[in-house]
PDB file of N, CA and C in Angstrom:
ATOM      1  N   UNK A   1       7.924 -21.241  42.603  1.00  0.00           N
ATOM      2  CA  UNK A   1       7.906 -22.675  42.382  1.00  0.00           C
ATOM      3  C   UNK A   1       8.550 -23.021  41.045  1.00  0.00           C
ATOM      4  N   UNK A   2       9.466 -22.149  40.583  1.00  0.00           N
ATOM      5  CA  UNK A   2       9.771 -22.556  39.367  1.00  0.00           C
ATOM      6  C   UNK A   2       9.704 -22.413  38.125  1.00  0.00           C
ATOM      7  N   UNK A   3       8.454 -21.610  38.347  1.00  0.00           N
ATOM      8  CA  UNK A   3       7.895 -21.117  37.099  1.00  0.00           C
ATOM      9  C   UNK A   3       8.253 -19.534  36.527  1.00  0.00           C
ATOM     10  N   UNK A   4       8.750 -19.090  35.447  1.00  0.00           N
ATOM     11  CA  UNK A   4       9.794 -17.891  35.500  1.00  0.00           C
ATOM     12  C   UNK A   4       8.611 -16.640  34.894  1.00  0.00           C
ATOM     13  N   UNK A   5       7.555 -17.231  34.518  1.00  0.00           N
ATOM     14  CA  UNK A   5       6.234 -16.180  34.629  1.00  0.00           C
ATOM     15  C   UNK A   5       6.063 -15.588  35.828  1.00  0.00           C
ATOM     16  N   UNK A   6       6.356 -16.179  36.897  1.00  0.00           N
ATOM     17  CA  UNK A   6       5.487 -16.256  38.187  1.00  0.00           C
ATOM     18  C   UNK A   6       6.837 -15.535  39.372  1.00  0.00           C
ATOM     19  N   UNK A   7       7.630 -14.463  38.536  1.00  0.00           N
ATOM     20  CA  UNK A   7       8.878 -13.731  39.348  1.00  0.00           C
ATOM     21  C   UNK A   7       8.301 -12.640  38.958  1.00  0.00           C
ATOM     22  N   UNK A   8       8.885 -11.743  39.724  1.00  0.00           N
ATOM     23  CA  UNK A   8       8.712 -10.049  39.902  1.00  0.00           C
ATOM     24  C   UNK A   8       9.883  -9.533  38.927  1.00  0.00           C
ATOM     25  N   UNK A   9       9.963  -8.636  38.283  1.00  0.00           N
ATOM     26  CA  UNK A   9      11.057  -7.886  37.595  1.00  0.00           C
ATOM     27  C   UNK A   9      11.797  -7.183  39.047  1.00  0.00           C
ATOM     28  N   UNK A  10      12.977  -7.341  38.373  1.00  0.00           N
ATOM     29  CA  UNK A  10      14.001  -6.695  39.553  1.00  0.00           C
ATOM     30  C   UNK A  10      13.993  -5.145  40.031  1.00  0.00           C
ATOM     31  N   UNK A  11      14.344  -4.549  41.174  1.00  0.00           N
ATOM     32  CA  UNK A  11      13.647  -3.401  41.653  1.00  0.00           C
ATOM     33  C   UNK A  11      15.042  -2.785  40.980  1.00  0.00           C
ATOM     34  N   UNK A  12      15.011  -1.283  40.313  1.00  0.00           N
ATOM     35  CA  UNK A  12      15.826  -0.019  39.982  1.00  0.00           C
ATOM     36  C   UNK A  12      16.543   0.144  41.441  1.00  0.00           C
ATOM     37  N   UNK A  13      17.695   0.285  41.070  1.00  0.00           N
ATOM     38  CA  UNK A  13      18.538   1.403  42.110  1.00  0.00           C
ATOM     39  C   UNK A  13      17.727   2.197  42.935  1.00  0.00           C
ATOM     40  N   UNK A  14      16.876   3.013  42.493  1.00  0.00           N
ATOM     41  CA  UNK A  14      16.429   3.926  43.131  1.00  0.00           C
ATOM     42  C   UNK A  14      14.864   4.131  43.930  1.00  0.00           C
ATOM     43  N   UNK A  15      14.562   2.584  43.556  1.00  0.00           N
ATOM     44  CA  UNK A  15      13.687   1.506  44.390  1.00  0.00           C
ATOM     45  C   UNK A  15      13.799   0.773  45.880  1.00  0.00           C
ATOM     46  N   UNK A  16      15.393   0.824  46.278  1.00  0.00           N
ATOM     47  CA  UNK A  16      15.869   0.278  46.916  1.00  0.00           C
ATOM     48  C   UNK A  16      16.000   1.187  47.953  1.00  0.00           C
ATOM     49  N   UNK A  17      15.185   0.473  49.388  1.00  0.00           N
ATOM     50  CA  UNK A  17      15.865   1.285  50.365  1.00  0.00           C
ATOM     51  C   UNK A  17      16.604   0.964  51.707  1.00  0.00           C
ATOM     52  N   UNK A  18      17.394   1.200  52.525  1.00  0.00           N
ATOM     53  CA  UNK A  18      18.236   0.685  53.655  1.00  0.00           C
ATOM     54  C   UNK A  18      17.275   0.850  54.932  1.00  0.00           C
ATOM     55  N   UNK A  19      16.785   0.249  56.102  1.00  0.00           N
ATOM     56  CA  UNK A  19      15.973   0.719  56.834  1.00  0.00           C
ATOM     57  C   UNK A  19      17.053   0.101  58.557  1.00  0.00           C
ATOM     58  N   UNK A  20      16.773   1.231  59.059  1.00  0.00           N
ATOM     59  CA  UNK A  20      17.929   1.304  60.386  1.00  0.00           C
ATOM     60  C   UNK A  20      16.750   2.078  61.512  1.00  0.00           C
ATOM     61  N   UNK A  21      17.105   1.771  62.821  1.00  0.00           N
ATOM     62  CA  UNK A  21      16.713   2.467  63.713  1.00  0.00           C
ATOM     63  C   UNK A  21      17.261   3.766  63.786  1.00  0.00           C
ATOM     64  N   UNK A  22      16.141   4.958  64.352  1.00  0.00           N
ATOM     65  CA  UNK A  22      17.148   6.117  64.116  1.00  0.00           C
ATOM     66  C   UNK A  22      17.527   6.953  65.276  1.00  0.00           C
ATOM     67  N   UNK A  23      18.064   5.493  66.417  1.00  0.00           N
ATOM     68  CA  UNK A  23      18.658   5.906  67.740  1.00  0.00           C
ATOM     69  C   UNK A  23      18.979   4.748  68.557  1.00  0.00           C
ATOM     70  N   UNK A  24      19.872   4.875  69.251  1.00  0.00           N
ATOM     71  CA  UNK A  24      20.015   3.631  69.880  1.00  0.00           C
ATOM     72  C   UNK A  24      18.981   3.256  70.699  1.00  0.00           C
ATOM     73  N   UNK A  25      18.228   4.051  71.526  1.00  0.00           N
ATOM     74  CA  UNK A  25      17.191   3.561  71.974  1.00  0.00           C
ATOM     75  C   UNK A  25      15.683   3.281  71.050  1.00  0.00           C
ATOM     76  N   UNK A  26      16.271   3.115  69.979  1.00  0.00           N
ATOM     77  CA  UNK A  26      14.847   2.818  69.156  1.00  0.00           C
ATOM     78  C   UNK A  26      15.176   1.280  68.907  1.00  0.00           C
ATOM     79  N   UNK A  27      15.947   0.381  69.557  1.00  0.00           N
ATOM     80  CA  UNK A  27      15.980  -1.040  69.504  1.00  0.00           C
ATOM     81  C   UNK A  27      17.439  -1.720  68.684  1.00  0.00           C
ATOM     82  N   UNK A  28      17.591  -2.683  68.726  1.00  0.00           N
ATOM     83  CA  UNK A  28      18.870  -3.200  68.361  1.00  0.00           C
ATOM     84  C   UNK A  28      19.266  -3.271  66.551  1.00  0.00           C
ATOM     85  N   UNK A  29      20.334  -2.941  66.218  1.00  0.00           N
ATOM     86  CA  UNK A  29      20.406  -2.757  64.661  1.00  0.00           C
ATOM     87  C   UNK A  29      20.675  -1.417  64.866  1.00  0.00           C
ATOM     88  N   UNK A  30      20.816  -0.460  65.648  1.00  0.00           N
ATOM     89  CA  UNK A  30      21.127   1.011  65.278  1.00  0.00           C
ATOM     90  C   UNK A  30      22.812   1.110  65.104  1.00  0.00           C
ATOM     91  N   UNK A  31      22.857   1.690  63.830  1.00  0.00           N
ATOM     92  CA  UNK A  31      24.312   2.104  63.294  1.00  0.00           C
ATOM     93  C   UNK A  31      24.655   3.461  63.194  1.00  0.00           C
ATOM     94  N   UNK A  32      25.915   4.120  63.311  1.00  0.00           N
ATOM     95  CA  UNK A  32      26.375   4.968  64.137  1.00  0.00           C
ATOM     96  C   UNK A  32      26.138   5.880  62.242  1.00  0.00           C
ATOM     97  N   UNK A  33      25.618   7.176  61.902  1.00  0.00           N
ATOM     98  CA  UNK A  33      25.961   7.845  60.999  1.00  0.00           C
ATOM     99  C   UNK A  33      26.943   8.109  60.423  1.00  0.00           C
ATOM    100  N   UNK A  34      28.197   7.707  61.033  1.00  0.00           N
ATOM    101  CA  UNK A  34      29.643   7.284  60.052  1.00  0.00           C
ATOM    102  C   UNK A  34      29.549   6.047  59.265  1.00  0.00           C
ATOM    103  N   UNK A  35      29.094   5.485  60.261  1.00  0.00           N
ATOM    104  CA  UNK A  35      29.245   3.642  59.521  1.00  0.00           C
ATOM    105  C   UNK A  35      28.264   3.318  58.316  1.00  0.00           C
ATOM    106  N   UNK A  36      26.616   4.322  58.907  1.00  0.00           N
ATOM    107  CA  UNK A  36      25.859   4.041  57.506  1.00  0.00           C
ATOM    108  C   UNK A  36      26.265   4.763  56.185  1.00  0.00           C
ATOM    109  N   UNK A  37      26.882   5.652  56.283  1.00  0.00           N
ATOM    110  CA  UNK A  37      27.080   6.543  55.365  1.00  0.00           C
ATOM    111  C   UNK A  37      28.339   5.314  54.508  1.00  0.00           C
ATOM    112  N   UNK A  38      29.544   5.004  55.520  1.00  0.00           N
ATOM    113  CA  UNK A  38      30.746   4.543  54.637  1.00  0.00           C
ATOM    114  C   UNK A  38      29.814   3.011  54.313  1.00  0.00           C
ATOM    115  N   UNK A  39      28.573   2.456  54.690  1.00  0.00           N
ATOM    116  CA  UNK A  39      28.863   1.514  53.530  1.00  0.00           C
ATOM    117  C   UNK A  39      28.140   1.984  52.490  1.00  0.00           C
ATOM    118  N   UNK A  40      26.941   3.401  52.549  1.00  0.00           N
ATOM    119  CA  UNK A  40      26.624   3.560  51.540  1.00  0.00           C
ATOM    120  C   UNK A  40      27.110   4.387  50.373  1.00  0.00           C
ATOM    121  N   UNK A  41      28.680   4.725  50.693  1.00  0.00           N
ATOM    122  CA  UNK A  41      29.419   4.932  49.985  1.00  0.00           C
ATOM    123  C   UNK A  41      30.100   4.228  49.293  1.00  0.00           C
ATOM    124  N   UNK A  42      29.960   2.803  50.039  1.00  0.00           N
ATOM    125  CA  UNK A  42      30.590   1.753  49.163  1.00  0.00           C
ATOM    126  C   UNK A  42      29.685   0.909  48.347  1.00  0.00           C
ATOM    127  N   UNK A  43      29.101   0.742  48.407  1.00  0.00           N
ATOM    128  CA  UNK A  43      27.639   0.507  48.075  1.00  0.00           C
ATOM    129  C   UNK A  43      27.059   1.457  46.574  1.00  0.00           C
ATOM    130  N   UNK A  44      27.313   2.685  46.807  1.00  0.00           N
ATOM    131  CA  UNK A  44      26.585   3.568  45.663  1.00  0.00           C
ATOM    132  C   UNK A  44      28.066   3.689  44.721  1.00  0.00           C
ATOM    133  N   UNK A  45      29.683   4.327  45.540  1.00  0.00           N
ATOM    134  CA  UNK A  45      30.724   4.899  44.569  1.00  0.00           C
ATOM    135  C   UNK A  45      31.400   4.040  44.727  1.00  0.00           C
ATOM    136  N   UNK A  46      31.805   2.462  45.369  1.00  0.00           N
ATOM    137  CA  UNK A  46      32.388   1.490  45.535  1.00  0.00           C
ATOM    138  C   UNK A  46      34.022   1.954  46.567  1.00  0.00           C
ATOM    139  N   UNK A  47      33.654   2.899  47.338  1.00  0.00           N
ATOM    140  CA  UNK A  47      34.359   3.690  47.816  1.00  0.00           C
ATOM    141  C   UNK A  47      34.270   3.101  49.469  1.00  0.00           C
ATOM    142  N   UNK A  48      35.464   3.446  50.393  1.00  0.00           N
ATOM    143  CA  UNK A  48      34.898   2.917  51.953  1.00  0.00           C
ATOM    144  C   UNK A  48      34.827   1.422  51.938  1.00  0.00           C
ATOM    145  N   UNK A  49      35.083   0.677  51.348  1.00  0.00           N
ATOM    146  CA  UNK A  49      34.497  -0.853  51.637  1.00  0.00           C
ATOM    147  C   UNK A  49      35.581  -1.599  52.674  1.00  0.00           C
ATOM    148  N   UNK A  50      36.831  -1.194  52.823  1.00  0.00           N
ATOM    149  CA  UNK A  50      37.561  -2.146  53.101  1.00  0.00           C
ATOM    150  C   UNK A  50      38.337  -3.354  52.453  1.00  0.00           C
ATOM    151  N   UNK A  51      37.524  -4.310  53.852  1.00  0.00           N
ATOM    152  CA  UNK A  51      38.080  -5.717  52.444  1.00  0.00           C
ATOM    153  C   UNK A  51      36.813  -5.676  51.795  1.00  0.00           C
ATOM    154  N   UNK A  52      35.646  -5.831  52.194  1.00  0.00           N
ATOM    155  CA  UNK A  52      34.318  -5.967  51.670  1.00  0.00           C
ATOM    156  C   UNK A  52      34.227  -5.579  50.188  1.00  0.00           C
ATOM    157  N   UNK A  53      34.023  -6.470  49.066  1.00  0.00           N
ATOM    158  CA  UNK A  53      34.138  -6.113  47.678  1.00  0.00           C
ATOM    159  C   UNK A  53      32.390  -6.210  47.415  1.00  0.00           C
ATOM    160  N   UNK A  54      31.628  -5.556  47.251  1.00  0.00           N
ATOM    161  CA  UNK A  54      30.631  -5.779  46.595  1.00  0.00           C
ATOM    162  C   UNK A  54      30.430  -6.380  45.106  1.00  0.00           C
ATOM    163  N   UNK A  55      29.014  -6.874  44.599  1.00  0.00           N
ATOM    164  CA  UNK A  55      28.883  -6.820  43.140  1.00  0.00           C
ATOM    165  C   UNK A  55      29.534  -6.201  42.304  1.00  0.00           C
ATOM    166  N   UNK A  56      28.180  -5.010  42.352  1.00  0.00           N
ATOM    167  CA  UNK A  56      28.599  -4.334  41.648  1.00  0.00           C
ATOM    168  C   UNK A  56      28.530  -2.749  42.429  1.00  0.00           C
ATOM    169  N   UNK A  57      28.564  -1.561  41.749  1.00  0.00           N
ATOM    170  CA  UNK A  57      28.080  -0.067  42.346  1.00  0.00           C
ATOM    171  C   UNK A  57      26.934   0.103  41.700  1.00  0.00           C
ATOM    172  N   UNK A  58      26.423   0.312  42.656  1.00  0.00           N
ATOM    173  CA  UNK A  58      24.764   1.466  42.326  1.00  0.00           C
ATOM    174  C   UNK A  58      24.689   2.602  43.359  1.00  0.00           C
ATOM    175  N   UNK A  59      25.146   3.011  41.773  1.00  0.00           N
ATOM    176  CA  UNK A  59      24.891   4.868  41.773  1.00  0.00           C
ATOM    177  C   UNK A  59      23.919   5.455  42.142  1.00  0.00           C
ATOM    178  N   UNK A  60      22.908   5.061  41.807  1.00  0.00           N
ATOM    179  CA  UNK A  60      21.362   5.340  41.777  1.00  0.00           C
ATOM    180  C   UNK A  60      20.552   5.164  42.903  1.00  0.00           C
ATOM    181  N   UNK A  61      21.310   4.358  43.710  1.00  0.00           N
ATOM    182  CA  UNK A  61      21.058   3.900  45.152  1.00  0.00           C
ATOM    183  C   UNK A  61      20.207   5.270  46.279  1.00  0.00           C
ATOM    184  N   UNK A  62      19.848   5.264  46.507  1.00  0.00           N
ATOM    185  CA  UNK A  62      19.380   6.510  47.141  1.00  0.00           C
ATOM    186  C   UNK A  62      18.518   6.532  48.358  1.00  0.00           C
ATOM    187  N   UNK A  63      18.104   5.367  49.021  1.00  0.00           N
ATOM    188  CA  UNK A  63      16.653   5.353  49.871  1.00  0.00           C
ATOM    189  C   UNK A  63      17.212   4.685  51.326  1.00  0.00           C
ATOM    190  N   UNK A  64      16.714   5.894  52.295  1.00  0.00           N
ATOM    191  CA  UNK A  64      17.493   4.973  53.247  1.00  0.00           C
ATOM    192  C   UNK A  64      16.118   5.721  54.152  1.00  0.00           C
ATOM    193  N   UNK A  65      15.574   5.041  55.131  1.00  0.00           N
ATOM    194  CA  UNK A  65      14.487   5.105  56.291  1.00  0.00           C
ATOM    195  C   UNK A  65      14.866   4.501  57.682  1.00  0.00           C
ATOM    196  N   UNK A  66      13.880   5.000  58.412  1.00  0.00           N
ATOM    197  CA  UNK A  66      13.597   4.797  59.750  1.00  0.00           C
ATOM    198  C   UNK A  66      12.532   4.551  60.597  1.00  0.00           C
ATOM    199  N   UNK A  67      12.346   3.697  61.030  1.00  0.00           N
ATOM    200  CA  UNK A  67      11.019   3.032  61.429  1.00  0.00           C
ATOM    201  C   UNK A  67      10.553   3.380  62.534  1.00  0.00           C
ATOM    202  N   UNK A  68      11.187   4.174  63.265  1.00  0.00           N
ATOM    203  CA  UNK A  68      11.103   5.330  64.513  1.00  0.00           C
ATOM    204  C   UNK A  68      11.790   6.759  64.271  1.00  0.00           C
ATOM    205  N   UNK A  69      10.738   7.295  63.281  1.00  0.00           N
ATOM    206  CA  UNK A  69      10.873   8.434  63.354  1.00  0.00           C
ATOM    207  C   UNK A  69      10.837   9.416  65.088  1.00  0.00           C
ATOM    208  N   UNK A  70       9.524   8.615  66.236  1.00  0.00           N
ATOM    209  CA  UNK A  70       9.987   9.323  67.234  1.00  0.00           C
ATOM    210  C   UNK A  70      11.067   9.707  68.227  1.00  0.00           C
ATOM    211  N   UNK A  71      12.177   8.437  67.636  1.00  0.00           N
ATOM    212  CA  UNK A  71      13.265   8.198  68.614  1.00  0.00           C
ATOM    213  C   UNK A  71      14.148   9.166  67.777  1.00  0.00           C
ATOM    214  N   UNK A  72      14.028   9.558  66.316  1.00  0.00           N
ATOM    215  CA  UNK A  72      14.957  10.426  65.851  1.00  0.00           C
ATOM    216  C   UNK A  72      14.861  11.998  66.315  1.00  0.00           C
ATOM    217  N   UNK A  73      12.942  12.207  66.409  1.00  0.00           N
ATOM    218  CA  UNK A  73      13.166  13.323  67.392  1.00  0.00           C
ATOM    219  C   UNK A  73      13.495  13.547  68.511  1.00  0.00           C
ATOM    220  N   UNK A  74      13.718  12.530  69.436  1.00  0.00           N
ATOM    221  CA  UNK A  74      14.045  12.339  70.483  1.00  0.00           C
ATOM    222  C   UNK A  74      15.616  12.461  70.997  1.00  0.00           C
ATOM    223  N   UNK A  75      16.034  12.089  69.664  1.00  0.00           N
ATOM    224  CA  UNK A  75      17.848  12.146  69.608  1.00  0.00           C
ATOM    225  C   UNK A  75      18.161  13.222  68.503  1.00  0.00           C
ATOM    226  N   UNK A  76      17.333  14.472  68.493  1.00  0.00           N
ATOM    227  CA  UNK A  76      17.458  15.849  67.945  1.00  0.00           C
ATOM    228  C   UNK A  76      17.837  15.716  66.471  1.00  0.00           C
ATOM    229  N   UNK A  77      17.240  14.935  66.094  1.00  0.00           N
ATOM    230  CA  UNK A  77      16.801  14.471  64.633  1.00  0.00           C
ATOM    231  C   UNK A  77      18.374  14.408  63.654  1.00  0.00           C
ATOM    232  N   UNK A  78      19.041  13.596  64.395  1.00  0.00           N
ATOM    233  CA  UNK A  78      20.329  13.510  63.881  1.00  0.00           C
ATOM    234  C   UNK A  78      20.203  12.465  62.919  1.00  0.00           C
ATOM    235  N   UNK A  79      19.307  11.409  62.700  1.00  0.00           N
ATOM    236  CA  UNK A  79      19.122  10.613  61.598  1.00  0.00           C
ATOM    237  C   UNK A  79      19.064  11.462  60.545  1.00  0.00           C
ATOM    238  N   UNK A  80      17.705  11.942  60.649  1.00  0.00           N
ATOM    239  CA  UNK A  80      17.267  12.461  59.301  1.00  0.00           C
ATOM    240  C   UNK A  80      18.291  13.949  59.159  1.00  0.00           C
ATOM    241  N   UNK A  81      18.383  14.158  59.755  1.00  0.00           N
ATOM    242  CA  UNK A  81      19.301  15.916  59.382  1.00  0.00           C
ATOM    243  C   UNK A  81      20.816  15.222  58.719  1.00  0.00           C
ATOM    244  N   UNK A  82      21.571  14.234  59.152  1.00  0.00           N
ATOM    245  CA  UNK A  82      22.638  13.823  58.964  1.00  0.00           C
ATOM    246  C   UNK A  82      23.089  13.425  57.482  1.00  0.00           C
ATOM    247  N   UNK A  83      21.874  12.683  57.195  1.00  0.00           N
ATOM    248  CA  UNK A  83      21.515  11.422  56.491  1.00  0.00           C
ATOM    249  C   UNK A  83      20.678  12.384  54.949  1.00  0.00           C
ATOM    250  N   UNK A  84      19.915  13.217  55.572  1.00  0.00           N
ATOM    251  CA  UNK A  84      20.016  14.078  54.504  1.00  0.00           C
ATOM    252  C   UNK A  84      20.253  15.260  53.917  1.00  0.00           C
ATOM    253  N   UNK A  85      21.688  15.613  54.429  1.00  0.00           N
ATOM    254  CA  UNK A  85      22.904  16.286  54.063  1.00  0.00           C
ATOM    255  C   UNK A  85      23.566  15.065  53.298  1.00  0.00           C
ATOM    256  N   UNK A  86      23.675  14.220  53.520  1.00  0.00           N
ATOM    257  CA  UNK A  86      24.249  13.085  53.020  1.00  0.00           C
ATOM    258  C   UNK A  86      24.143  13.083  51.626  1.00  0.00           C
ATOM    259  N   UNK A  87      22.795  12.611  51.864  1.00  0.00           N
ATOM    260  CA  UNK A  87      22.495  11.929  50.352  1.00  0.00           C
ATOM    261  C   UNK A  87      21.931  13.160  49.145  1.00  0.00           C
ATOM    262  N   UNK A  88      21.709  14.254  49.869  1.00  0.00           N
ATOM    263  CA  UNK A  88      21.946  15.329  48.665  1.00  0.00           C
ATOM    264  C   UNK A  88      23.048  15.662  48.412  1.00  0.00           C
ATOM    265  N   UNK A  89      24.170  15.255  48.865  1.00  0.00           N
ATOM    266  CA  UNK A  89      25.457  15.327  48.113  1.00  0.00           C
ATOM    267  C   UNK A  89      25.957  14.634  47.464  1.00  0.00           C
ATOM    268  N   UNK A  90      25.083  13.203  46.760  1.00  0.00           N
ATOM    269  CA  UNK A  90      24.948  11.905  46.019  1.00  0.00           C
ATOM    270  C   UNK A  90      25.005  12.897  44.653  1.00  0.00           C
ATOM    271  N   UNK A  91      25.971  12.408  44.362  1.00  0.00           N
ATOM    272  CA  UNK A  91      25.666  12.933  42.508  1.00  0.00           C
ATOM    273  C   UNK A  91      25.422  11.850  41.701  1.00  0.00           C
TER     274      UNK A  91
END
């Protein structure tokens, strides 16, 4: 309402996380492990974007989930196995 007591301090890079289905049959919004990766390459190294110019880069960026973990076992856990090969190669 206006009042600048009454805001949250802004969340760290590494506070932040991306949340995706982790199969197509886990409901609509599922993105293909090329596509999440290149925007979070553009996104963390400002790399992959296209035309898409972001802010700024955050490096620090790091958190990405899935709200059906059963559909990722279900689709031989290619979310999470993919995704984190991925992001341990985040320097």
């Amino acid at each position: 309402m206006g009042n600048a007591g009454n805001m949250f301090p802004p969340l760290r890079q590494d506070q932040v996380a991306i949340g995706l289905p982790a199969s197509p049959n886990a409901g609509n919004g599922f993105t293909t492990v090329a596509e999440v990766q290149k925007a979070f390459d553009c996104l963390a190294k400002g790399a992959n974007c296209g035309t898409y110019r972001p802010r700024g880069v955050y490096p620090n960026l790091r958190g990405l989930m899935t709200w059906s973990i059963n559909w990722d076992k279900y689709n031989g856990f290619e979310f999470s196995r993919s995704h984190r090969a991925y992001l341990n190669g985040l320097t």
